[in-house]
Protein backbone atom coordinates (compact mmCIF):
# COMPACT_ATOMS: atom_id res chain seq x y z
CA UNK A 1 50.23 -25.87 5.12
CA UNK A 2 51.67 -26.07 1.68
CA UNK A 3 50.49 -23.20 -0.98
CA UNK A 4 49.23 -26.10 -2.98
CA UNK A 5 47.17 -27.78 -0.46
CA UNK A 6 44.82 -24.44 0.28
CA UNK A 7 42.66 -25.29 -3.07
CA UNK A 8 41.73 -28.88 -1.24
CA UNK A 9 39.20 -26.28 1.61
CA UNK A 10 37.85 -23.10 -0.75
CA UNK A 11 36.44 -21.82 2.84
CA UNK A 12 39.40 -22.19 5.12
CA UNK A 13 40.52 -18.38 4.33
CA UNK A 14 37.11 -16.75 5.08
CA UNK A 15 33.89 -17.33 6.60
CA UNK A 16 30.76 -15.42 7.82
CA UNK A 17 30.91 -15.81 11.58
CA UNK A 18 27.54 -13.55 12.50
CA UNK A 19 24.34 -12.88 11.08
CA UNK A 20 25.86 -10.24 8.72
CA UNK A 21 27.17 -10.19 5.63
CA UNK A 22 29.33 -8.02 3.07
CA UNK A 23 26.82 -5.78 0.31
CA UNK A 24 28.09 -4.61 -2.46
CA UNK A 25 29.35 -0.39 -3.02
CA UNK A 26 26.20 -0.44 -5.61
CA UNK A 27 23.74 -1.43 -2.44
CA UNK A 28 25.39 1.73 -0.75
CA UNK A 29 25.09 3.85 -3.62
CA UNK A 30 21.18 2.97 -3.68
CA UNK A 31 20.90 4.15 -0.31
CA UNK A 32 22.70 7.29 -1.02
CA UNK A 33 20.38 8.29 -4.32
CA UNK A 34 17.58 7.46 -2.01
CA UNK A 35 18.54 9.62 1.02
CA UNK A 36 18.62 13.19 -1.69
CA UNK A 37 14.84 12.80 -1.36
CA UNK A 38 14.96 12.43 1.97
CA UNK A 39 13.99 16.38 4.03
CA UNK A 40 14.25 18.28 7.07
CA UNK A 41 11.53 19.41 8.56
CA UNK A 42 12.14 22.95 10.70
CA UNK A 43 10.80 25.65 12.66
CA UNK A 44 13.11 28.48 11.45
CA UNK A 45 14.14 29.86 14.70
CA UNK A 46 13.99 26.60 16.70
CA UNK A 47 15.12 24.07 14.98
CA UNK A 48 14.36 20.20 13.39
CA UNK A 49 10.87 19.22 13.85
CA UNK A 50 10.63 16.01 12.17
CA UNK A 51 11.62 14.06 8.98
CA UNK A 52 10.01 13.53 5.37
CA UNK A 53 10.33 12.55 1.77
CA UNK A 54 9.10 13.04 -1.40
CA UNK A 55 6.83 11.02 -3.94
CA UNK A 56 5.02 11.78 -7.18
CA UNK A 57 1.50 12.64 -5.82
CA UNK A 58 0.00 10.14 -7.79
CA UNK A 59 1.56 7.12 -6.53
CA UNK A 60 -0.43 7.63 -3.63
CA UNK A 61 -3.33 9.40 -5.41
CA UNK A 62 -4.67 9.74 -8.89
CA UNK A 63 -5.73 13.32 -8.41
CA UNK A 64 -2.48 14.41 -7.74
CA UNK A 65 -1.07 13.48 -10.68
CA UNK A 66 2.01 15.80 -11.95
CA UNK A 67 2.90 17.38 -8.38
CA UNK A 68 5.67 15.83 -6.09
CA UNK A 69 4.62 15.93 -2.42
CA UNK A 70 6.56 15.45 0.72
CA UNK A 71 5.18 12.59 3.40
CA UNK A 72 5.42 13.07 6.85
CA UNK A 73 3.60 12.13 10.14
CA UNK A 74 0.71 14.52 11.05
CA UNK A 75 2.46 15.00 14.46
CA UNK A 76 5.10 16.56 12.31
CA UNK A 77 2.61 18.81 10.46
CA UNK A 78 -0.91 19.22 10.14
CA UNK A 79 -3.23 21.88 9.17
CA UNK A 80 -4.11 23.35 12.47
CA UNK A 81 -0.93 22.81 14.40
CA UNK A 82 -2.23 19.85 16.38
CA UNK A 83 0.03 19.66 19.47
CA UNK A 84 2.59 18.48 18.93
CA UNK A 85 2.78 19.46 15.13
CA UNK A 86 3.11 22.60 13.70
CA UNK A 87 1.03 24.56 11.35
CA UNK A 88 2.38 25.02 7.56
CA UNK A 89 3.01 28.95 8.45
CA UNK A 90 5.60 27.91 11.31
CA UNK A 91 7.28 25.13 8.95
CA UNK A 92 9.68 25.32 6.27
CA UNK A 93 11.12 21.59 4.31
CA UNK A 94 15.09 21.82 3.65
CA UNK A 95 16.52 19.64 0.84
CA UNK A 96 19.79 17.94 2.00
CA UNK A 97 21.61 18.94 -1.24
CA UNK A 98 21.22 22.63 -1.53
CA UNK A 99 20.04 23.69 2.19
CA UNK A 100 17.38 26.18 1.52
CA UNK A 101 14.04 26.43 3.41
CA UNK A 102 11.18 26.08 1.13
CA UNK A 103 7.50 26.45 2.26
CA UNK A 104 4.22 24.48 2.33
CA UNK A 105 1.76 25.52 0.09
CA UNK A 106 -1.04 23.44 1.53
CA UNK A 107 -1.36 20.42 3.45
CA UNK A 108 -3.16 18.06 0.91
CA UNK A 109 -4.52 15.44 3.19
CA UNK A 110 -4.26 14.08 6.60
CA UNK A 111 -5.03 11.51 9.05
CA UNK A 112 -4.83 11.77 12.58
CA UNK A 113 -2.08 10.57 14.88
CA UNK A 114 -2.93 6.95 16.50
CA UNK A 115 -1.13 5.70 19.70
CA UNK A 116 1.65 3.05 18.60
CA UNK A 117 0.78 -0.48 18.82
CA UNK A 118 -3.05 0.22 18.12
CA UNK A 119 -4.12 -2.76 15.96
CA UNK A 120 -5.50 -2.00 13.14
CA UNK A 121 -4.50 1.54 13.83
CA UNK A 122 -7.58 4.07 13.70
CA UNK A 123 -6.33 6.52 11.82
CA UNK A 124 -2.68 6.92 9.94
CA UNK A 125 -0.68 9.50 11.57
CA UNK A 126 -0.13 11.37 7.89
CA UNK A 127 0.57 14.80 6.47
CA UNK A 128 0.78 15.06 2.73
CA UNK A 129 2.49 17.97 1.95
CA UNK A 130 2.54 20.69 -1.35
CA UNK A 131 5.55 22.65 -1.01
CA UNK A 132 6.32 26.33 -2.33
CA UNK A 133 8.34 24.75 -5.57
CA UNK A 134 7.36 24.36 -8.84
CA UNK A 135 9.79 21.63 -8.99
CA UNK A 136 10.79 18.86 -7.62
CA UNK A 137 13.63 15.88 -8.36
CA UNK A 138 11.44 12.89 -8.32
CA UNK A 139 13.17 10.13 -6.19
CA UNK A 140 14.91 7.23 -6.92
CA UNK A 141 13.52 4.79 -4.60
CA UNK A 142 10.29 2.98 -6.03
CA UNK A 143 6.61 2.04 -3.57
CA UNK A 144 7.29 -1.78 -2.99
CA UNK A 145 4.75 -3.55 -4.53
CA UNK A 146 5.19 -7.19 -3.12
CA UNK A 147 4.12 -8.72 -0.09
CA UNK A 148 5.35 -7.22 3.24
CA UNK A 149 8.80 -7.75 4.55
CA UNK A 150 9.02 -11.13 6.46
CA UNK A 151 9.69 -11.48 10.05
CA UNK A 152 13.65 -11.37 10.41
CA UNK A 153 14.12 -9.91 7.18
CA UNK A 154 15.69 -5.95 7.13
CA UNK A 155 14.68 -2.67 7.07
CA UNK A 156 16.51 1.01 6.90
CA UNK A 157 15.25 4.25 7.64
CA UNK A 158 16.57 7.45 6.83
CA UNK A 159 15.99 10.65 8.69
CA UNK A 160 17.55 13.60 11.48
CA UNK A 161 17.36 12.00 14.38
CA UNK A 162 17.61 14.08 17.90
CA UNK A 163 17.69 16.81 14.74
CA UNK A 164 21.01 16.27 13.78
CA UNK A 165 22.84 15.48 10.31
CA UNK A 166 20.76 13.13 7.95
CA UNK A 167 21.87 9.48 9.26
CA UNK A 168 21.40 5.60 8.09
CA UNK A 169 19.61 3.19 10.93
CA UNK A 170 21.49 0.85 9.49
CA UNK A 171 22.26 -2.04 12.53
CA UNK A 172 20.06 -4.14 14.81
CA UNK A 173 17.02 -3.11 11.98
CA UNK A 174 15.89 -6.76 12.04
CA UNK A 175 11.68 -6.74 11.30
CA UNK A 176 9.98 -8.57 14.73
CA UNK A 177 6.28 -7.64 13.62
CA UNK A 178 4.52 -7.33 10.49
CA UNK A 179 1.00 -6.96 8.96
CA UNK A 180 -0.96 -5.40 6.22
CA UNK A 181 -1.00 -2.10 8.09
CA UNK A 182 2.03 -2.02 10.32
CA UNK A 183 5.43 -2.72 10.71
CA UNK A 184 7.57 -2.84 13.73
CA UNK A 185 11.34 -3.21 13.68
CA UNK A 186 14.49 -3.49 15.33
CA UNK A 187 16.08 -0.10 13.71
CA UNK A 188 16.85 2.82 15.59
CA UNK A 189 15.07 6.28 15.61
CA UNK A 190 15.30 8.97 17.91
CA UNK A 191 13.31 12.19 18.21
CA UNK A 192 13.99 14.08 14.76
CA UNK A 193 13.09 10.53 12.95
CA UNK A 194 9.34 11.11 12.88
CA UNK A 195 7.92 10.93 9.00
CA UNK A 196 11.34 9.14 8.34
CA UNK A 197 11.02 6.74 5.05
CA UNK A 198 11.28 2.88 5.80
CA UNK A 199 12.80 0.77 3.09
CA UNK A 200 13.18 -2.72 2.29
CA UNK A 201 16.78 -4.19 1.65
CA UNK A 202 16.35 -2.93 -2.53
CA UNK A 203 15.81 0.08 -1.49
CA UNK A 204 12.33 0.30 -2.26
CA UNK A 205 9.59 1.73 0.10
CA UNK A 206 7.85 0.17 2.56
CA UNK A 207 6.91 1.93 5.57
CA UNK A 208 6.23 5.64 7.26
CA UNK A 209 7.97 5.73 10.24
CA UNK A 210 6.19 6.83 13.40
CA UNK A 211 6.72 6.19 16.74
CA UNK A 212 7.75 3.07 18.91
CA UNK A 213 8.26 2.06 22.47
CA UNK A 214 9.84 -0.40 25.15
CA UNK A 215 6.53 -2.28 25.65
CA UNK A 216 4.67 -2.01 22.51
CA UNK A 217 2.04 -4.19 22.12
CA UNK A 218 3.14 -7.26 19.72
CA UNK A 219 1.88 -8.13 16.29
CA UNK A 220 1.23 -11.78 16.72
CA UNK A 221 0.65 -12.37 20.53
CA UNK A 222 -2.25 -10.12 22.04
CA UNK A 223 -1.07 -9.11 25.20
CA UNK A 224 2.28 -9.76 24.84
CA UNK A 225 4.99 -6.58 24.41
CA UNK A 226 7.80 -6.16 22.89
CA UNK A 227 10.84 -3.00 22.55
CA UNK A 228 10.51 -2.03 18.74
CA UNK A 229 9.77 1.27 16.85
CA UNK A 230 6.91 1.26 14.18
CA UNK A 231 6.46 2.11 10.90
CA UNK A 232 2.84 1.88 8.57
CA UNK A 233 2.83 0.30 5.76
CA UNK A 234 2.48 2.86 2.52
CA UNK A 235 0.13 0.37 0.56
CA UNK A 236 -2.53 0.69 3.79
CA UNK A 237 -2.23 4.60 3.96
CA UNK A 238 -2.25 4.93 0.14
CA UNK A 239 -5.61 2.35 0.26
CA UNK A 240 -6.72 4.30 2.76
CA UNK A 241 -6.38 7.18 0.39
CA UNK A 242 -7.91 5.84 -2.41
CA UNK A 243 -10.84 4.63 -0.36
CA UNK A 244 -11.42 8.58 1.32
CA UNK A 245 -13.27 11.22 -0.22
CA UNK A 246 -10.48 13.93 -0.88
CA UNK A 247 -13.04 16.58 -0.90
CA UNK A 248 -14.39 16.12 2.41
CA UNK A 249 -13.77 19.15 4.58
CA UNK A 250 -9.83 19.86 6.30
CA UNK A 251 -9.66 17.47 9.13
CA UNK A 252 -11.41 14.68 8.15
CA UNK A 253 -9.41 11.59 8.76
């Protein structure tokens, strides 16, 4: 073919043969700002425990305006060491960027852990954490506040999964099941991912990752199963929040 018949086909150099496409170094970039408020949560002599991340207090609560708290699952932490949390005593939160071990003040509020696929869950599987620091970087990332992700659309979670380095689930994430209260997705986790942030494809935040399963009970077909992991939905535990009196005594849900 002659140089000055290539104009005549604008595609005939390039295509997009799969369901994925190119994003752009500023889409990366996003995800990287996003992932320094992203923690490690350890047992000192034994290891990662679990995953969390930090928000401003109040955009999950008025009363806890001007702190920064960390968000992770309450079978991560929880006030009395619940099996298979820990208490705040054995736990200490480690900040990607400068590696020291900081520890929890208080655990602020939490909701019980709820077995995955449990619809509408009966409790949130939450720990809100106050850490040992009188300050914190506030995060980049932004609560969604649109409708849920659509079916097929993607999500990305960030955590330590089997404990190791912080990693990007960033293949097969595709969203199979979605309602006001939970999420489930395509996007691998492993042990270590627990209180793992789930974002939307701008970065913003959707979800608290949980749990998941081979046969989790669908979304949209009782009785029917499905393999995906689960996330819930940060607008239903921070309504849930709002609608719970916060002075009710340690262990309410």
């Amino acid at each position: 073919m002659r140089a000055s018949e290539l104009g005549r086909d604008d595609d005939y150099l390039q295509g997009v043969y799969g369901q994925d496409e190119y994003v752009t170094i500023q889409w990366y970039r996003a995800g990287l700002e996003a992932s320094r408020s992203v923690v490690r949560i350890v047992r000192p002599l034994h290891g990662t425990v679990g995953t969390g991340f930090v928000l401003p207090g109040d955009a999950l609560h008025p009363q806890w305006k001007n702190r920064s708290v960390v968000v992770t699952n309450f079978h991560v932490a929880n006030r009395h060491g619940v099996w298979p949390g820990r208490a705040p005593s054995d736990l200490r939160v480690v900040f990607e960027d400068n590696g020291a071990q900081v520890g929890i003040r208080e655990v602020l509020w939490e909701s019980p852990y709820c077995t995955p696929g449990t619809n509408p869950p009966s409790s949130y599987d939450t720990a809100i954490l106050l850490l040992d620091l009188q300050s914190i970087p506030a995060p980049s990332y932004q609560i969604s506040t649109g409708p849920p992700p659509n079916l097929t659309d993607r999500v990305y979670v960030i955590g330590y999964p089997l404990g190791n380095e912080l990693a990007f689930s960033l293949n097969d994430n595709t969203v199979v099941g979605v309602n006001n209260s939970l999420l489930h997705y395509r996007a691998p986790t492993r042990k270590g991912s627990s209180g793992s942030p789930v974002f939307d494809d701008e970065w913003r935040l959707v979800g608290l990752h949980h749990a998941g399963g081979t046969e989790l009970p669908r979304l949209d077909q009782p009785g029917a199963t499905h393999a995906a992991n689960e996330g819930l939905m940060i607008d239903a535990i921070r309504a849930h929040l709002m609608a719970t009196d916060l002075t009710a005594p340690a262990g309410a849900p």
